[in-house]
N, C-alpha and C. Protein backbone atom coordinates (compact mmCIF):
# COMPACT_ATOMS: atom_id res chain seq x y z
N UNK A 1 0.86 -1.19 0.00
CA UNK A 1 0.00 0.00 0.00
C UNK A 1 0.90 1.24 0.00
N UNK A 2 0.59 1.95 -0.65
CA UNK A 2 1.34 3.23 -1.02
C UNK A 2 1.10 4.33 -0.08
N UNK A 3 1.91 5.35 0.38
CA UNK A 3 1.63 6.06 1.30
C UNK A 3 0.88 7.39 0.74
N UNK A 4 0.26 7.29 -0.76
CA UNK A 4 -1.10 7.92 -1.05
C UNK A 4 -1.86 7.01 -0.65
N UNK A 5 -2.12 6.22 -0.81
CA UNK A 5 -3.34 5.29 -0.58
C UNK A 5 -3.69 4.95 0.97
N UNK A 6 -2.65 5.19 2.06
CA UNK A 6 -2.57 5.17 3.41
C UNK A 6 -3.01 7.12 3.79
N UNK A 7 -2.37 7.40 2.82
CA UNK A 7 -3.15 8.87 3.63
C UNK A 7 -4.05 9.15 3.12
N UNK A 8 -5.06 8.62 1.92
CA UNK A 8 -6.28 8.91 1.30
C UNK A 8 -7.48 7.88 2.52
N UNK A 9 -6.91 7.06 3.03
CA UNK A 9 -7.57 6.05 3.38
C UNK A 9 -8.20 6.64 5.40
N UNK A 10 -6.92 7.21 5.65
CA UNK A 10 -6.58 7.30 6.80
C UNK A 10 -7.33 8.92 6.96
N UNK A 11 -7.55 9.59 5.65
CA UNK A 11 -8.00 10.92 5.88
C UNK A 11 -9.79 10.80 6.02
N UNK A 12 -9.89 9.21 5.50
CA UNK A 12 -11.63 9.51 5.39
C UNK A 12 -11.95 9.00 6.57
N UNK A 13 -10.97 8.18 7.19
CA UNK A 13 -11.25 7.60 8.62
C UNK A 13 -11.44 8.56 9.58
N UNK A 14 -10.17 9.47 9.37
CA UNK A 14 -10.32 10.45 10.86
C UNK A 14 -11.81 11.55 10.63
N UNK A 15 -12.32 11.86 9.27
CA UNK A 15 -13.28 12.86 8.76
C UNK A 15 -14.47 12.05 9.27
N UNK A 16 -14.86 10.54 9.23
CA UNK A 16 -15.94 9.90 9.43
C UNK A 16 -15.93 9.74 10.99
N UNK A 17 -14.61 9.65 11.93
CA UNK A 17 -14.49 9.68 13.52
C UNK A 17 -14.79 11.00 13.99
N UNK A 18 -14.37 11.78 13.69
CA UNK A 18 -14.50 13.30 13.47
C UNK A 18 -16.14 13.86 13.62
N UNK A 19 -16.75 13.14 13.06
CA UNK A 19 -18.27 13.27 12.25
C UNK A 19 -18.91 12.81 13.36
N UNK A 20 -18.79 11.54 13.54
CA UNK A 20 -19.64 11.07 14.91
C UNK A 20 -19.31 11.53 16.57
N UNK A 21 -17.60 11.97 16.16
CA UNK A 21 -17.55 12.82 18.09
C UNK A 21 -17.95 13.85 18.26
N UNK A 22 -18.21 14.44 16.70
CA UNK A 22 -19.15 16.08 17.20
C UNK A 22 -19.99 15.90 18.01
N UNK A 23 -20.77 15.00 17.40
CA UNK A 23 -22.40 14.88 18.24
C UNK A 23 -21.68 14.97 19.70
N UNK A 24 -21.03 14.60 20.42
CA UNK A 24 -21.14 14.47 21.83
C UNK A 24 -19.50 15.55 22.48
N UNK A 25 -20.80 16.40 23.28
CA UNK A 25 -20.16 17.46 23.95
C UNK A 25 -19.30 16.90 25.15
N UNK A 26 -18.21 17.62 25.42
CA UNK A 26 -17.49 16.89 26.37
C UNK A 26 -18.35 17.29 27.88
N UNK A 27 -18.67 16.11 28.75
CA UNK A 27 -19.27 16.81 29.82
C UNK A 27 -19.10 16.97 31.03
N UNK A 28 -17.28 17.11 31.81
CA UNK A 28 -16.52 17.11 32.03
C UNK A 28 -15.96 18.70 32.32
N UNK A 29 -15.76 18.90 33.60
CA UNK A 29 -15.02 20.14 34.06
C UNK A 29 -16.19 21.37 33.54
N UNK A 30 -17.55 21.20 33.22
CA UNK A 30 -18.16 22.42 32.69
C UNK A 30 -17.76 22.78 31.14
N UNK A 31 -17.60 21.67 30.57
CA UNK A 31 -16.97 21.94 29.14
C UNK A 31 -18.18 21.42 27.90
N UNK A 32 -19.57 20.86 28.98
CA UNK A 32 -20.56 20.64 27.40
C UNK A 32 -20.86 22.17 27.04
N UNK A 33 -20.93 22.92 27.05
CA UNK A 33 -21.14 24.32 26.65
C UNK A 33 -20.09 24.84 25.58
N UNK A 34 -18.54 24.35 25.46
CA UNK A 34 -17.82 25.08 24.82
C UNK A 34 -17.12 23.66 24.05
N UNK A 35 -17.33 22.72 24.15
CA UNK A 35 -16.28 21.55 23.58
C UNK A 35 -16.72 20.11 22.90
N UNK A 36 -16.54 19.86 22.15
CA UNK A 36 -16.58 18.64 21.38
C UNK A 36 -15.68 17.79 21.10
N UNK A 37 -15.92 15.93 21.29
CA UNK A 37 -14.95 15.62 21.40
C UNK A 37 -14.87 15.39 19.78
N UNK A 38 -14.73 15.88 18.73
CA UNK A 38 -14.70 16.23 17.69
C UNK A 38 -13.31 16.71 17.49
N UNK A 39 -13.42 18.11 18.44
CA UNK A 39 -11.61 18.98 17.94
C UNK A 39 -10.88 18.29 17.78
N UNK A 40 -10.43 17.05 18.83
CA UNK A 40 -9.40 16.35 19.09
C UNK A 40 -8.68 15.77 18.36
N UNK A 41 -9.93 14.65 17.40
CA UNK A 41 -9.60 14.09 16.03
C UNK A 41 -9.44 14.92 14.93
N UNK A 42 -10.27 15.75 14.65
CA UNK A 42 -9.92 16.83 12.89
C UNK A 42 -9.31 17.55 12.81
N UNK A 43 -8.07 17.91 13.61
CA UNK A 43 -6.99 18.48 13.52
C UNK A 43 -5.96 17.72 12.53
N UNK A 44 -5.89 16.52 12.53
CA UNK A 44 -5.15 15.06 11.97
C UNK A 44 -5.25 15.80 10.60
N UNK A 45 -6.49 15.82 10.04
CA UNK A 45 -6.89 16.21 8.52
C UNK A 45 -6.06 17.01 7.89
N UNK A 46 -5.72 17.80 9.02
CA UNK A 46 -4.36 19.39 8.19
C UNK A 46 -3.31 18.35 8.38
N UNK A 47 -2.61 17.55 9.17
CA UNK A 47 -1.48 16.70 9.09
C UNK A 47 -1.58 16.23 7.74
N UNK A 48 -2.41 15.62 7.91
CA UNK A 48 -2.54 14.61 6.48
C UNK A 48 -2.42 15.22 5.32
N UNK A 49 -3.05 16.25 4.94
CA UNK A 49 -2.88 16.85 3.89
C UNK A 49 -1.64 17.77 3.71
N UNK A 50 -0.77 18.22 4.85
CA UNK A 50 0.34 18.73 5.02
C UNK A 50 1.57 17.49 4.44
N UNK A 51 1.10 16.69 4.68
CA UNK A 51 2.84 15.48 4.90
C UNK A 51 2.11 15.53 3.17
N UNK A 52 0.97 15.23 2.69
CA UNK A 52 0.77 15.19 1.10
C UNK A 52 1.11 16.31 0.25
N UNK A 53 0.93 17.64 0.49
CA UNK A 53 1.36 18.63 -0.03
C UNK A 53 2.85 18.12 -0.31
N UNK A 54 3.88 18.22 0.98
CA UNK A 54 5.74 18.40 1.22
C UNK A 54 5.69 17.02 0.39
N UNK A 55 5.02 15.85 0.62
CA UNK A 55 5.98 14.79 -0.39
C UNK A 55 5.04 14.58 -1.88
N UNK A 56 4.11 15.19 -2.24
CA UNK A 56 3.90 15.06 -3.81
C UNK A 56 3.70 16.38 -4.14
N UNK A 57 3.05 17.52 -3.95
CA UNK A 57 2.50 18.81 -3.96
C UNK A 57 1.09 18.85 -4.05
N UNK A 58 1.00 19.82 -4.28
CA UNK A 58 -0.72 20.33 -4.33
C UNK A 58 -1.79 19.44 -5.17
N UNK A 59 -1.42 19.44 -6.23
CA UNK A 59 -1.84 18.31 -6.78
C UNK A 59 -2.47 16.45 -6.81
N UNK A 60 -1.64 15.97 -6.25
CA UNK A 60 -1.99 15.11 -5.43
C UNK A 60 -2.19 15.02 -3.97
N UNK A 61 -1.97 16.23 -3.19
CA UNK A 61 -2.64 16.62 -1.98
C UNK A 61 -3.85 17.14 -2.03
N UNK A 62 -4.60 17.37 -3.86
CA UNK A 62 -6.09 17.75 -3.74
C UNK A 62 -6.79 16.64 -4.12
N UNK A 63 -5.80 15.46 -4.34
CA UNK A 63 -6.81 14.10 -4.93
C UNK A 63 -6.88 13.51 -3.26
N UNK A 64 -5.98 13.47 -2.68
CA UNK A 64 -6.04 12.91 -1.30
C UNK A 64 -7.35 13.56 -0.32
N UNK A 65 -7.57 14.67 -0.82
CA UNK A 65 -8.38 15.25 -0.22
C UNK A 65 -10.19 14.85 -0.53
N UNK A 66 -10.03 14.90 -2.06
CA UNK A 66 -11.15 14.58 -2.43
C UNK A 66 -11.48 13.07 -2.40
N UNK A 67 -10.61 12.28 -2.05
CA UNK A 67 -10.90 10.74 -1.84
C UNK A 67 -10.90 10.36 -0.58
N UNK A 68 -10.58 11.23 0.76
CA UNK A 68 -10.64 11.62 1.67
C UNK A 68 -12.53 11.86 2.51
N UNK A 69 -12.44 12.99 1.58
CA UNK A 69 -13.71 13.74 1.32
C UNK A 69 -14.92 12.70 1.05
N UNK A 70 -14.58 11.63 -0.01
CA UNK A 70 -15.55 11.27 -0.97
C UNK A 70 -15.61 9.36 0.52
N UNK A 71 -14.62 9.65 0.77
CA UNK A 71 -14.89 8.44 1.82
C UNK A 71 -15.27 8.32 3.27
N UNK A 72 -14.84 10.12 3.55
CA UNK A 72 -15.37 10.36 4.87
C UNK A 72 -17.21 10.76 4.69
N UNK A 73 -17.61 11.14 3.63
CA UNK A 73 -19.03 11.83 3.23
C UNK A 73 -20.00 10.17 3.19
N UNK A 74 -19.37 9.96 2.11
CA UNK A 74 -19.97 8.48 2.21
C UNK A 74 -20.21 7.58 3.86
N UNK A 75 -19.00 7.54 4.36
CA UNK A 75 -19.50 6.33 5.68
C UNK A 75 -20.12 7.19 6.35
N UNK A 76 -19.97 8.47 6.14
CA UNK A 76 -20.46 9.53 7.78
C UNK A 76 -22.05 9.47 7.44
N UNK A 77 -22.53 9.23 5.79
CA UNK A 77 -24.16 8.83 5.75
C UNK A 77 -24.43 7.82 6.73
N UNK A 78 -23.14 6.44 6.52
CA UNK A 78 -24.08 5.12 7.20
C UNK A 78 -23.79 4.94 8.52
N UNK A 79 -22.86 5.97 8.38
CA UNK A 79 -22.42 5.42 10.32
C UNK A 79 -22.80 6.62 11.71
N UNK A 80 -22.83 8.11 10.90
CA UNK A 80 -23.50 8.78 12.10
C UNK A 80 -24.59 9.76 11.76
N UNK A 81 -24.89 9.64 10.41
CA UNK A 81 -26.32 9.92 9.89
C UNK A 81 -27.57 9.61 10.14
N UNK A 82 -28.50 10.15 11.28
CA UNK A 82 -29.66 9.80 11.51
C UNK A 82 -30.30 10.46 10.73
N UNK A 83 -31.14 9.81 9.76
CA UNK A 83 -32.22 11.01 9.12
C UNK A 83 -33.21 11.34 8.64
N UNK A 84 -33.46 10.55 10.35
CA UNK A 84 -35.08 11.62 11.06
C UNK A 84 -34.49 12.92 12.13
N UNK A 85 -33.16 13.30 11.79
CA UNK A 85 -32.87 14.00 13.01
C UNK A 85 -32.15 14.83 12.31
N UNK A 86 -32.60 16.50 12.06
CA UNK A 86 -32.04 17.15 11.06
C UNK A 86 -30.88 17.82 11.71
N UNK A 87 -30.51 17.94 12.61
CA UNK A 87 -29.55 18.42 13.22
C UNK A 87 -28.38 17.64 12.83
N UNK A 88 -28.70 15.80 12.66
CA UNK A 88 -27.90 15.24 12.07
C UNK A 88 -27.17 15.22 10.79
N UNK A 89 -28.29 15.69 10.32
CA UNK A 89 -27.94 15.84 8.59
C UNK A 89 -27.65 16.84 8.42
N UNK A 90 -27.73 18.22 9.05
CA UNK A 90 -26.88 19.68 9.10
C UNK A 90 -25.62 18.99 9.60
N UNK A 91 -25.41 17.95 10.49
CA UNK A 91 -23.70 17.84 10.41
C UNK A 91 -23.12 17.33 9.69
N UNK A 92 -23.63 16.35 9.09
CA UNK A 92 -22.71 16.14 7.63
C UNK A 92 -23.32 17.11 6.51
N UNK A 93 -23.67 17.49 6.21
CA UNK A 93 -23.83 19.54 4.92
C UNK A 93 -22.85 19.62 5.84
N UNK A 94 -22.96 20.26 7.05
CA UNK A 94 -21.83 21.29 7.05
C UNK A 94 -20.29 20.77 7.15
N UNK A 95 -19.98 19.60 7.28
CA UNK A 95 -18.93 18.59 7.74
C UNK A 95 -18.42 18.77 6.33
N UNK A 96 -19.12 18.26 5.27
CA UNK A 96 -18.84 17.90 4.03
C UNK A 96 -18.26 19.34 3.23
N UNK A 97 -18.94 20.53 3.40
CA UNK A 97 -19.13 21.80 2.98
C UNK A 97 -18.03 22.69 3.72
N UNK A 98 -17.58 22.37 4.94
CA UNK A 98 -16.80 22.55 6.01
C UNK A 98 -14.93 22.17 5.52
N UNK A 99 -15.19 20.57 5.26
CA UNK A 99 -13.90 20.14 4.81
C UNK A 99 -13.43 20.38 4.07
N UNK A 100 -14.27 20.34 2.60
CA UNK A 100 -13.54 20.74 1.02
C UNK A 100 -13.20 21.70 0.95
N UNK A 101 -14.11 23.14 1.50
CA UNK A 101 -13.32 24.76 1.21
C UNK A 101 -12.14 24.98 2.21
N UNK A 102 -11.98 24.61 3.77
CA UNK A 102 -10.77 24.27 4.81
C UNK A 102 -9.89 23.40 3.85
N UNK A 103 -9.70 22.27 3.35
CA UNK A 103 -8.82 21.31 3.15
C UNK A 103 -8.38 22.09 1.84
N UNK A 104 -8.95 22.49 0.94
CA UNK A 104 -8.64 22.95 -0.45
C UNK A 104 -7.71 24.27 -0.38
N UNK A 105 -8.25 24.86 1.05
CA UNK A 105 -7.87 26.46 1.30
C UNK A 105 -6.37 26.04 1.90
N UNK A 106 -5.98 24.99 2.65
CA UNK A 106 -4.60 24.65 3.35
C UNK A 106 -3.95 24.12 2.09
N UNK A 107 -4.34 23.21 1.09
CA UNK A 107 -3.31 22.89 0.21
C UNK A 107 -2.93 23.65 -0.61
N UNK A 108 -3.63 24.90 -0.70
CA UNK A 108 -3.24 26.41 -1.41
C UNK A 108 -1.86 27.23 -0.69
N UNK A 109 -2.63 27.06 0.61
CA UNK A 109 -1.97 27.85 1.59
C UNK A 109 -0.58 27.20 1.81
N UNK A 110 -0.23 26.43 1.87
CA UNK A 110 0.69 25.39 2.23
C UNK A 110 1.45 25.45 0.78
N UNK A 111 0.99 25.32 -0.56
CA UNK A 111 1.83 25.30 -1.05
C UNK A 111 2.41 26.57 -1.81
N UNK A 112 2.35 27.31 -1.66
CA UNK A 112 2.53 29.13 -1.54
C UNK A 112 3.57 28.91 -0.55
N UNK A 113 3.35 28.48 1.16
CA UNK A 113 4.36 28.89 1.55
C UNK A 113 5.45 27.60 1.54
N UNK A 114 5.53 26.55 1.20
CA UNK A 114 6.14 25.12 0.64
C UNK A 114 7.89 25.71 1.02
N UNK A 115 8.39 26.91 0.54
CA UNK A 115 9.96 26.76 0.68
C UNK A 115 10.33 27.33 1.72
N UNK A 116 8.99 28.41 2.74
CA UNK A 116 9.92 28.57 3.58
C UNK A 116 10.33 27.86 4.59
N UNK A 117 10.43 27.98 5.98
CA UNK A 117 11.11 27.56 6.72
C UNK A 117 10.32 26.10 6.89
N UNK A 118 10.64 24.85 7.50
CA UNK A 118 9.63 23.56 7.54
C UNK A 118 8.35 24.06 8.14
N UNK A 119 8.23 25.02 9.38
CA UNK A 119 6.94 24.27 10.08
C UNK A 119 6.16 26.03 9.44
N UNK A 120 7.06 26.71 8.92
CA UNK A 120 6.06 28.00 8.35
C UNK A 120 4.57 27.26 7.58
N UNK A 121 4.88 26.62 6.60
CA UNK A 121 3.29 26.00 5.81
C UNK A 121 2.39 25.56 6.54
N UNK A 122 2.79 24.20 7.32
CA UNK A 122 2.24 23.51 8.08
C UNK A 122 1.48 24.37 9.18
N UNK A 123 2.16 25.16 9.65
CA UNK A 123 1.00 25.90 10.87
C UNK A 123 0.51 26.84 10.37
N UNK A 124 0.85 27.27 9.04
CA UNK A 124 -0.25 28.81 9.33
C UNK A 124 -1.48 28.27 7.97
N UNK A 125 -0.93 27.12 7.40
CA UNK A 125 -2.00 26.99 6.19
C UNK A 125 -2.80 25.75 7.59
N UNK A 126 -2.78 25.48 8.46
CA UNK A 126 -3.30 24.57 9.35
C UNK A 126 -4.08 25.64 10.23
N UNK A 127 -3.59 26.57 10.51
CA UNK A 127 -4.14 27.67 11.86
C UNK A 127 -5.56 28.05 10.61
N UNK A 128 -5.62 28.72 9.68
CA UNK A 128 -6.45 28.67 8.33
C UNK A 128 -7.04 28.08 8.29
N UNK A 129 -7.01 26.57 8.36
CA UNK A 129 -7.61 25.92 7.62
C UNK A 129 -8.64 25.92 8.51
N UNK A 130 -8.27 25.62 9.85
CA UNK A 130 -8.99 25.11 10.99
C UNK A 130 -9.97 27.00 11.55
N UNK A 131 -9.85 27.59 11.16
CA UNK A 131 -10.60 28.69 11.51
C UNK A 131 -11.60 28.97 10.56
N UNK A 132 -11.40 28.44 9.33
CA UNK A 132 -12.46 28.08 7.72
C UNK A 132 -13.45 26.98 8.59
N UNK A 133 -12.79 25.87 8.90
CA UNK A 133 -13.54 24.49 8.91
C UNK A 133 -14.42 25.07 10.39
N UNK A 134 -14.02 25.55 11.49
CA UNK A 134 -14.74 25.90 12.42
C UNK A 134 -16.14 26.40 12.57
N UNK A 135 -15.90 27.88 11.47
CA UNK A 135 -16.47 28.61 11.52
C UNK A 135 -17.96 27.95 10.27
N UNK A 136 -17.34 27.45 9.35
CA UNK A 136 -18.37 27.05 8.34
C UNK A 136 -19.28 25.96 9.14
N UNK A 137 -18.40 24.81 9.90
CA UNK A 137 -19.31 23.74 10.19
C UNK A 137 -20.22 23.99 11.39
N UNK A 138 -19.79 24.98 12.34
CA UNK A 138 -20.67 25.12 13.39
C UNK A 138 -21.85 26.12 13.00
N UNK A 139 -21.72 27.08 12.00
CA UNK A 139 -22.82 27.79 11.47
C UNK A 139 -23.32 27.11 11.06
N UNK A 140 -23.04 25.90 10.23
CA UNK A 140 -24.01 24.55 9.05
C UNK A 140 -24.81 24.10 9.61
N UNK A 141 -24.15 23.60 10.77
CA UNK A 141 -24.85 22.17 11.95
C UNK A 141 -25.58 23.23 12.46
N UNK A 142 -25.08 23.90 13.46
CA UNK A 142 -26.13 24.43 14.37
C UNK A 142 -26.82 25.52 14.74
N UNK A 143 -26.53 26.74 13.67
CA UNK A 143 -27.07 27.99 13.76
C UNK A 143 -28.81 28.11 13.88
N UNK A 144 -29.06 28.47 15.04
CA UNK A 144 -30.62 28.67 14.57
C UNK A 144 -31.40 27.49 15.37
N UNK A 145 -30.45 27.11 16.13
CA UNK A 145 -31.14 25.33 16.77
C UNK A 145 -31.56 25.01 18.42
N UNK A 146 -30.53 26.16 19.09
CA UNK A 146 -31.02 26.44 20.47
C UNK A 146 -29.44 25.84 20.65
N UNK A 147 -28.70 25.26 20.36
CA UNK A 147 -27.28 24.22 20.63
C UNK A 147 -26.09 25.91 20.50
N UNK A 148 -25.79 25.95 22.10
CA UNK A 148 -25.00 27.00 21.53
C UNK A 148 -23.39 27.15 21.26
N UNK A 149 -23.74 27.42 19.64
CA UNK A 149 -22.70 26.90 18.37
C UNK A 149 -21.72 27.97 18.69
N UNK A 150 -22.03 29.09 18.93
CA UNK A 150 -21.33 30.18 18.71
C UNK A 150 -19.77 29.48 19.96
N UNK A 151 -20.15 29.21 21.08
CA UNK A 151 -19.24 29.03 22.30
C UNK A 151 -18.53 27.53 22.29
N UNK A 152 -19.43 27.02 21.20
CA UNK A 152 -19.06 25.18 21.21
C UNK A 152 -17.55 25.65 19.68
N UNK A 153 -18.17 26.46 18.84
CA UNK A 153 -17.11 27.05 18.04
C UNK A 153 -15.72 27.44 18.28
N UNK A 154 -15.84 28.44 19.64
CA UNK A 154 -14.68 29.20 20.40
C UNK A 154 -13.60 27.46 21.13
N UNK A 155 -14.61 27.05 21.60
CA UNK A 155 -14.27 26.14 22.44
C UNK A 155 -13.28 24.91 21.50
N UNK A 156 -13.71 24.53 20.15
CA UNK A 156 -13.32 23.64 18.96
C UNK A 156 -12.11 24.28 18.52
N UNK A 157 -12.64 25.24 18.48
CA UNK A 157 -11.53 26.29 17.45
C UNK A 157 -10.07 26.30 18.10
N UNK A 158 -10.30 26.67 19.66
CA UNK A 158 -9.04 26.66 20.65
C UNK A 158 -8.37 25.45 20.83
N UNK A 159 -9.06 24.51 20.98
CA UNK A 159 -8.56 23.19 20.85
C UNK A 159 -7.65 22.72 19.33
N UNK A 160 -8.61 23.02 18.46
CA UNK A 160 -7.75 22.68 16.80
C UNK A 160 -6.00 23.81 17.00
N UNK A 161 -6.49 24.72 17.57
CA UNK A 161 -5.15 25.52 17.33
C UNK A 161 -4.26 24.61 18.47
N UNK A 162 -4.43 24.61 19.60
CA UNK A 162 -3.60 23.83 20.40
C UNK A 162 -3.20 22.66 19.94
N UNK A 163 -3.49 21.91 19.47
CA UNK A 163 -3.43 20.46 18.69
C UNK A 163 -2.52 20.71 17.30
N UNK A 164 -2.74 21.68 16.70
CA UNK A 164 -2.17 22.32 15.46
C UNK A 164 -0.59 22.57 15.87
N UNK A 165 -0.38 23.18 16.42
CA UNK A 165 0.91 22.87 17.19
C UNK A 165 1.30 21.88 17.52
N UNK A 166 0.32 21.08 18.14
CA UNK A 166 1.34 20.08 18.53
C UNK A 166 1.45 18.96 17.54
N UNK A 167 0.88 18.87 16.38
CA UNK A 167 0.83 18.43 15.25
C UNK A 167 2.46 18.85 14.45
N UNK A 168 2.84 19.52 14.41
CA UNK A 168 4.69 19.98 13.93
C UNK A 168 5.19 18.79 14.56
N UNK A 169 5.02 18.21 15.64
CA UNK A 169 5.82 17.21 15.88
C UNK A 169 5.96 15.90 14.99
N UNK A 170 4.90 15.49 14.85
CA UNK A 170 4.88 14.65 13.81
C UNK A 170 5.41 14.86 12.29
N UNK A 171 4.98 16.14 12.52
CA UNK A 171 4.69 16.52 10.59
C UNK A 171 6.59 16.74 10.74
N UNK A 172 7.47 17.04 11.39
CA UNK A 172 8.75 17.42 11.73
C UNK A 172 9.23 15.70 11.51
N UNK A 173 8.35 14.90 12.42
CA UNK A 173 9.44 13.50 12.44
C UNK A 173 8.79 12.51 10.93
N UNK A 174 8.15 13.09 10.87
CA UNK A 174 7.52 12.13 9.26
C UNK A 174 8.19 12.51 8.28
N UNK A 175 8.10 14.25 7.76
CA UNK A 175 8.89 14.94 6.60
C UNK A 175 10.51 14.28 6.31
N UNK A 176 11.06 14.22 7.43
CA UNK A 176 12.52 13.41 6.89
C UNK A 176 12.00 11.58 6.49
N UNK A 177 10.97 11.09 6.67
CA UNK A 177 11.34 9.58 6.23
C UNK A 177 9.98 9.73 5.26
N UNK A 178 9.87 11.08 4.57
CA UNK A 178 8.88 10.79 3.06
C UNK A 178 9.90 11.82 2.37
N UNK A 179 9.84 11.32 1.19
CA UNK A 179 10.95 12.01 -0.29
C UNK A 179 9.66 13.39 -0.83
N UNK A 180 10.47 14.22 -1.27
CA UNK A 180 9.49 15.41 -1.83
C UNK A 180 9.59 14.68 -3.43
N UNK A 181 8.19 14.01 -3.64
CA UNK A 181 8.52 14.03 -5.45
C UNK A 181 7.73 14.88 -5.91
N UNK A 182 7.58 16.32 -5.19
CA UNK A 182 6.64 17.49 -6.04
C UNK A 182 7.86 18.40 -6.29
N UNK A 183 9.10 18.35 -6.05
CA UNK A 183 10.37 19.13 -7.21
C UNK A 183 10.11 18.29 -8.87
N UNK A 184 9.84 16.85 -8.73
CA UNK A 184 9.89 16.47 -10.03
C UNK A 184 8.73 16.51 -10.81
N UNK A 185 8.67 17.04 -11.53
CA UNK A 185 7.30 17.40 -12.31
C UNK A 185 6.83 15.77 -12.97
N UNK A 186 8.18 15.16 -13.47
CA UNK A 186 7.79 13.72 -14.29
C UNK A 186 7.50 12.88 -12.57
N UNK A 187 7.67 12.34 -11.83
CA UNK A 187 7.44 11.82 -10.80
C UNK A 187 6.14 11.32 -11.00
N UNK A 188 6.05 10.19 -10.01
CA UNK A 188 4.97 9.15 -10.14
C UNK A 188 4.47 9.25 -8.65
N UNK A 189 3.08 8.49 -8.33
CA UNK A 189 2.73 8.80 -6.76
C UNK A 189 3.41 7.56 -6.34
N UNK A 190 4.43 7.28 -5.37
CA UNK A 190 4.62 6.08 -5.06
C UNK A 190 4.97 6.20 -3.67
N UNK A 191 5.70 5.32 -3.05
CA UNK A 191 6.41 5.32 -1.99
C UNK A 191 5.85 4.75 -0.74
């Protein structure tokens, strides 16, 4: 298995885990009001598409995305889609609607800033991405519902950035054991 096919695979997993921990607020320390155990996992998504940008480029970091996309949309119908329960089905619209303009907006962002320093792309096309995906999916899901989105938003949002950081660690110890084949224009997806 190719390490496109491990991060196309692995991106629809964390988007479909992602999908079903929204639903449940953390309820713990006074935190169902501001937190979902949601943040925790969809931070991964900017990894993933970060280590795909640095070792193929943009290009095949937008197929990873959309097969990503097209696999997290799909199971998140059969696995946390209730739909007699529209609140449910506002979370995948906005999940789905949420990911592609965030994920599309970081592999832009990321590869614009691609030469400077290592963790310059990675955190600020990630800090981006995750303030796109925040803001779109908690207006999608829950604007207008009595669920208050606005503070469960603040609460997601702070978490993705904290996590976003600590995400360089990985994206730091992975980047040396994946090859950049987005210098070679003839290059093949492999590896």
């Amino acid at each position: 298995m190719t390490l496109f096919y491990k991060l196309s695979l692995l991106m629809g997993l964390i988007v479909v885990a992602s999908n079903y921990l929204v639903q449940f607020p953390i309820q713990y320390f006074g935190l169902s009001e501001i937190l979902t155990y949601g943040a925790f996992s969809y931070p991964i998504t900017f990894l993933i598409t970060d280590l795909a940008n640095r070792a193929y480029g943009k290009l095949v970091a937008r197929k990873i995305v959309y097969i990503g996309f097209t696999i997290g949309i799909f199971l998140t119908l059969f696995v946390s889609t209730n739909f007699s329960d529209i609140i449910s089905i506002r979370i995948a619209i906005g999940s789905g609607v949420a990911f592609f303009i965030a994920q599309n907006l970081d592999v832009q962002i990321f590869h614009r800033l691609r030469k400077k320093i290592w963790f310059v792309a990675p955190l600020i096309s990630s800090i981006l991405g995750s303030i796109t995906d925040t803001l779109l999916f908690f207006s999608i899901a829950f604007y207008a519902t009595g669920i208050p989105w606005v503070t469960l938003a603040f609460g997601d949002l702070s978490v993705k950035l904290v996590i976003t950081l600590a995400m360089l660690i990985p994206f730091r110890l992975l980047i040396n054991k994946i090859k950049d084949f987005s210098e070679n224009p003839n290059s093949r997806v492999k590896n």
